[in-house]
Protein backbone atom coordinates (compact mmCIF):
# COMPACT_ATOMS: atom_id res chain seq x y z
CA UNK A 1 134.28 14.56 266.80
CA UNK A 2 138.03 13.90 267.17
CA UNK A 3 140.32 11.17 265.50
CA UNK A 4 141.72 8.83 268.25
CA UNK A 5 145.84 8.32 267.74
CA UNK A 6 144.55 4.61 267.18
CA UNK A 7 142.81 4.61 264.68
CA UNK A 8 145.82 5.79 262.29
CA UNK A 9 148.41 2.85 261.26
CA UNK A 10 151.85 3.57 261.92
CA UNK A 11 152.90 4.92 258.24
CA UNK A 12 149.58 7.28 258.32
CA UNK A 13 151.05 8.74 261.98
CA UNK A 14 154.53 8.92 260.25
CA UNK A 15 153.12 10.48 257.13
CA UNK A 16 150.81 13.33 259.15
CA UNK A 17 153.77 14.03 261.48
CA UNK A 18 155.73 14.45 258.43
CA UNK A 19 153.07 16.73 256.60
CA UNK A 20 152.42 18.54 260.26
CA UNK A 21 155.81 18.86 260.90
CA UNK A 22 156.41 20.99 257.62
CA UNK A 23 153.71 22.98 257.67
CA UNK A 24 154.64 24.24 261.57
CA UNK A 25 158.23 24.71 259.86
CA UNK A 26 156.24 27.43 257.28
CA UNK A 27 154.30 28.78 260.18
CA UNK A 28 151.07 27.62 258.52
CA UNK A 29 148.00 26.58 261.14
CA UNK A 30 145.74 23.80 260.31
CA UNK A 31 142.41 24.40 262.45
CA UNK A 32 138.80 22.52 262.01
CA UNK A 33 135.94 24.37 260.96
CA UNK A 34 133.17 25.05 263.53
CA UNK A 35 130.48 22.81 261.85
CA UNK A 36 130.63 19.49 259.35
CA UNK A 37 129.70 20.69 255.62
CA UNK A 38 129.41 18.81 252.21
CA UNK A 39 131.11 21.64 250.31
CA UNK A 40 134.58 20.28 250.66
CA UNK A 41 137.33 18.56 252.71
CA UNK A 42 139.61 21.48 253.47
CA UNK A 43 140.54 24.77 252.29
CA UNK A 44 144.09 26.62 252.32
CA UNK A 45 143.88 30.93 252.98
CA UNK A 46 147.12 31.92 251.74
CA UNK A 47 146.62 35.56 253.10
CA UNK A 48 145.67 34.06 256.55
CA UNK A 49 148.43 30.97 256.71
CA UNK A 50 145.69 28.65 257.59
CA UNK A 51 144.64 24.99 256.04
CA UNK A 52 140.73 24.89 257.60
CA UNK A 53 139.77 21.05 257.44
CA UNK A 54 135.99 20.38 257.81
CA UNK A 55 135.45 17.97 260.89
CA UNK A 56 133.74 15.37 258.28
CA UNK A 57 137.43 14.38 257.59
CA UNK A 58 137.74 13.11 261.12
CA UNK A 59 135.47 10.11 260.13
CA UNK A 60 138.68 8.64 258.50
CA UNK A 61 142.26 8.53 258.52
CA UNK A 62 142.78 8.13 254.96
CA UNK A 63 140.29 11.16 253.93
CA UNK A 64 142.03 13.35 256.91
CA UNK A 65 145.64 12.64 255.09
CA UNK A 66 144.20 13.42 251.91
CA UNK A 67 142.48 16.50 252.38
CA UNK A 68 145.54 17.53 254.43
CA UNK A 69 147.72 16.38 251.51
CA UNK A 70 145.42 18.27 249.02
CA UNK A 71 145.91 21.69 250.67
CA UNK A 72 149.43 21.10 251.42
CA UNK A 73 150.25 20.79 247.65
CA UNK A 74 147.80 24.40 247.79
CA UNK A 75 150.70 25.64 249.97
CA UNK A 76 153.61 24.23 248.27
CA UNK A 77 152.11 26.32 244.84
CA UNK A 78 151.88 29.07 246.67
CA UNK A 79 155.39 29.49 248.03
CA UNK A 80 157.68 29.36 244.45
CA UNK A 81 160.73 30.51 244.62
CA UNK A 82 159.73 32.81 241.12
CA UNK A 83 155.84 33.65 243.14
CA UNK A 84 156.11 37.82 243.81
CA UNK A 85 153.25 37.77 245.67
CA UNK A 86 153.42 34.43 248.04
CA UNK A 87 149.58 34.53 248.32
CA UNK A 88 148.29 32.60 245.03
CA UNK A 89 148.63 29.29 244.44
CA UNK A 90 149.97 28.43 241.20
CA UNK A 91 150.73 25.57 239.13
CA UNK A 92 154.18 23.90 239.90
CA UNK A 93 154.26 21.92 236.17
CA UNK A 94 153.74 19.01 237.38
CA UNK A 95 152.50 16.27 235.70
CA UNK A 96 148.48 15.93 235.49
CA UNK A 97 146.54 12.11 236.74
CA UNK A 98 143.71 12.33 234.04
CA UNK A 99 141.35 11.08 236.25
CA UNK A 100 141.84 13.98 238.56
CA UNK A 101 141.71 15.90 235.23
CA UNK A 102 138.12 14.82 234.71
CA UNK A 103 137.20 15.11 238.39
CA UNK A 104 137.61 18.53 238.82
CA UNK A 105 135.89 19.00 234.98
CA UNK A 106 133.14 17.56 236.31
CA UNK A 107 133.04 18.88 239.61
CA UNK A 108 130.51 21.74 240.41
CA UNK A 109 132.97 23.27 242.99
CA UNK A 110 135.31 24.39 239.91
CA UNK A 111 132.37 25.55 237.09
CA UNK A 112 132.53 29.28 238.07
CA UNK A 113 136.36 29.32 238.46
CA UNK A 114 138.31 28.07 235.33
CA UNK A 115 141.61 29.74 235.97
CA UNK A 116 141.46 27.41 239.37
CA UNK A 117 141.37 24.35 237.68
CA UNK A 118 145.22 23.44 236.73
CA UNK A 119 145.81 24.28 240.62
CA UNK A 120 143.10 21.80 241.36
CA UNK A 121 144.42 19.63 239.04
CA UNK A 122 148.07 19.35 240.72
CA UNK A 123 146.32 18.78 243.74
CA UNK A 124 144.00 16.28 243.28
CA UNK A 125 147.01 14.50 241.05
CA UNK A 126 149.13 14.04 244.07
CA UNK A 127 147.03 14.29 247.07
CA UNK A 128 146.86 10.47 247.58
CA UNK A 129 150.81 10.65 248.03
CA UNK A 130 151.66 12.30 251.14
CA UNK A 131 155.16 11.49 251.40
CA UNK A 132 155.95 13.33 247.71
CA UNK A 133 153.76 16.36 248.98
CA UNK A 134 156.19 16.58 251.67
CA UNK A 135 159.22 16.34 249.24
CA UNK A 136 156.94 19.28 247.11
CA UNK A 137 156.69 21.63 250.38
CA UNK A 138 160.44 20.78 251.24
CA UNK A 139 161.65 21.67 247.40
CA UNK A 140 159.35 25.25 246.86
CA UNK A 141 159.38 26.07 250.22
CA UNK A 142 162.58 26.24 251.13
CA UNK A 143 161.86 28.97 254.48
CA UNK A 144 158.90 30.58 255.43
CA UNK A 145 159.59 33.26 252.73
CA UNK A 146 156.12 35.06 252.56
CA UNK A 147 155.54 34.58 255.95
């Protein structure tokens, strides 16, 4: 399963040059997973420098620059200028979407893991905005300082 150039629009090719482009700049790989899953979209392994997007996200542009969005802010909180460790993602204090508030709430993916949820929240917040993710991994991550 790939995603033809053609199918993105010009902006969307822009926007995940733009996000690509700054994630090569923090030395951070962006690989599909072996096999197409329902658990989620994508997945950022701070200790590994790797965004893993599930090959379901190939079926469209839009959910591809999402999920790639998503993680990205995942990177950006993990790359503070105050972070000690560089490996956790934290909350940047950003302001919260309460729908995405009540998503993750809901979700079952974020039950078990409380302390996870303001991260999630951040990122589900923003990840519809690709261009301001890339402004977020431009501001925190100034150099690839924990890599």
């Amino acid at each position: 399963m790939r995603l033809a150039p053609e199918q993105l629009t010009v902006e969307q090719q822009q926007l995940m040059g733009g996000l690509l482009n700054e994630l090569q700049r923090l030395k951070v790989d962006v690989e599909l997973e072996p096999e197409v899953h329902d658990r989620y979209g994508g997945i950022w392994s701070p200790n590994q420098r790797l965004i893993r997007v599930n090959p379901r996200m190939l079926q469209s542009p839009q959910s591809l620059l999402k999920t790639l969005s998503h993680e990205s802010i995942h990177v950006a909180q993990s790359c503070r200028p105050n972070m000690t460790d560089g490996m956790n993602s934290r909350p940047l204090g950003l302001p919260i979407d309460a729908r995405a508030k009540q998503w993750v709430d809901q979700s079952s993916l974020y039950q078990q893991s409380p302390s996870d949820r303001q991260v999630e929240y951040e990122a589900y917040s923003y990840d519809d905005q690709p261009q301001f993710v890339i402004q977020l991994l431009q501001k925190y991550c100034q150099r690839p300082m924990f890599f």
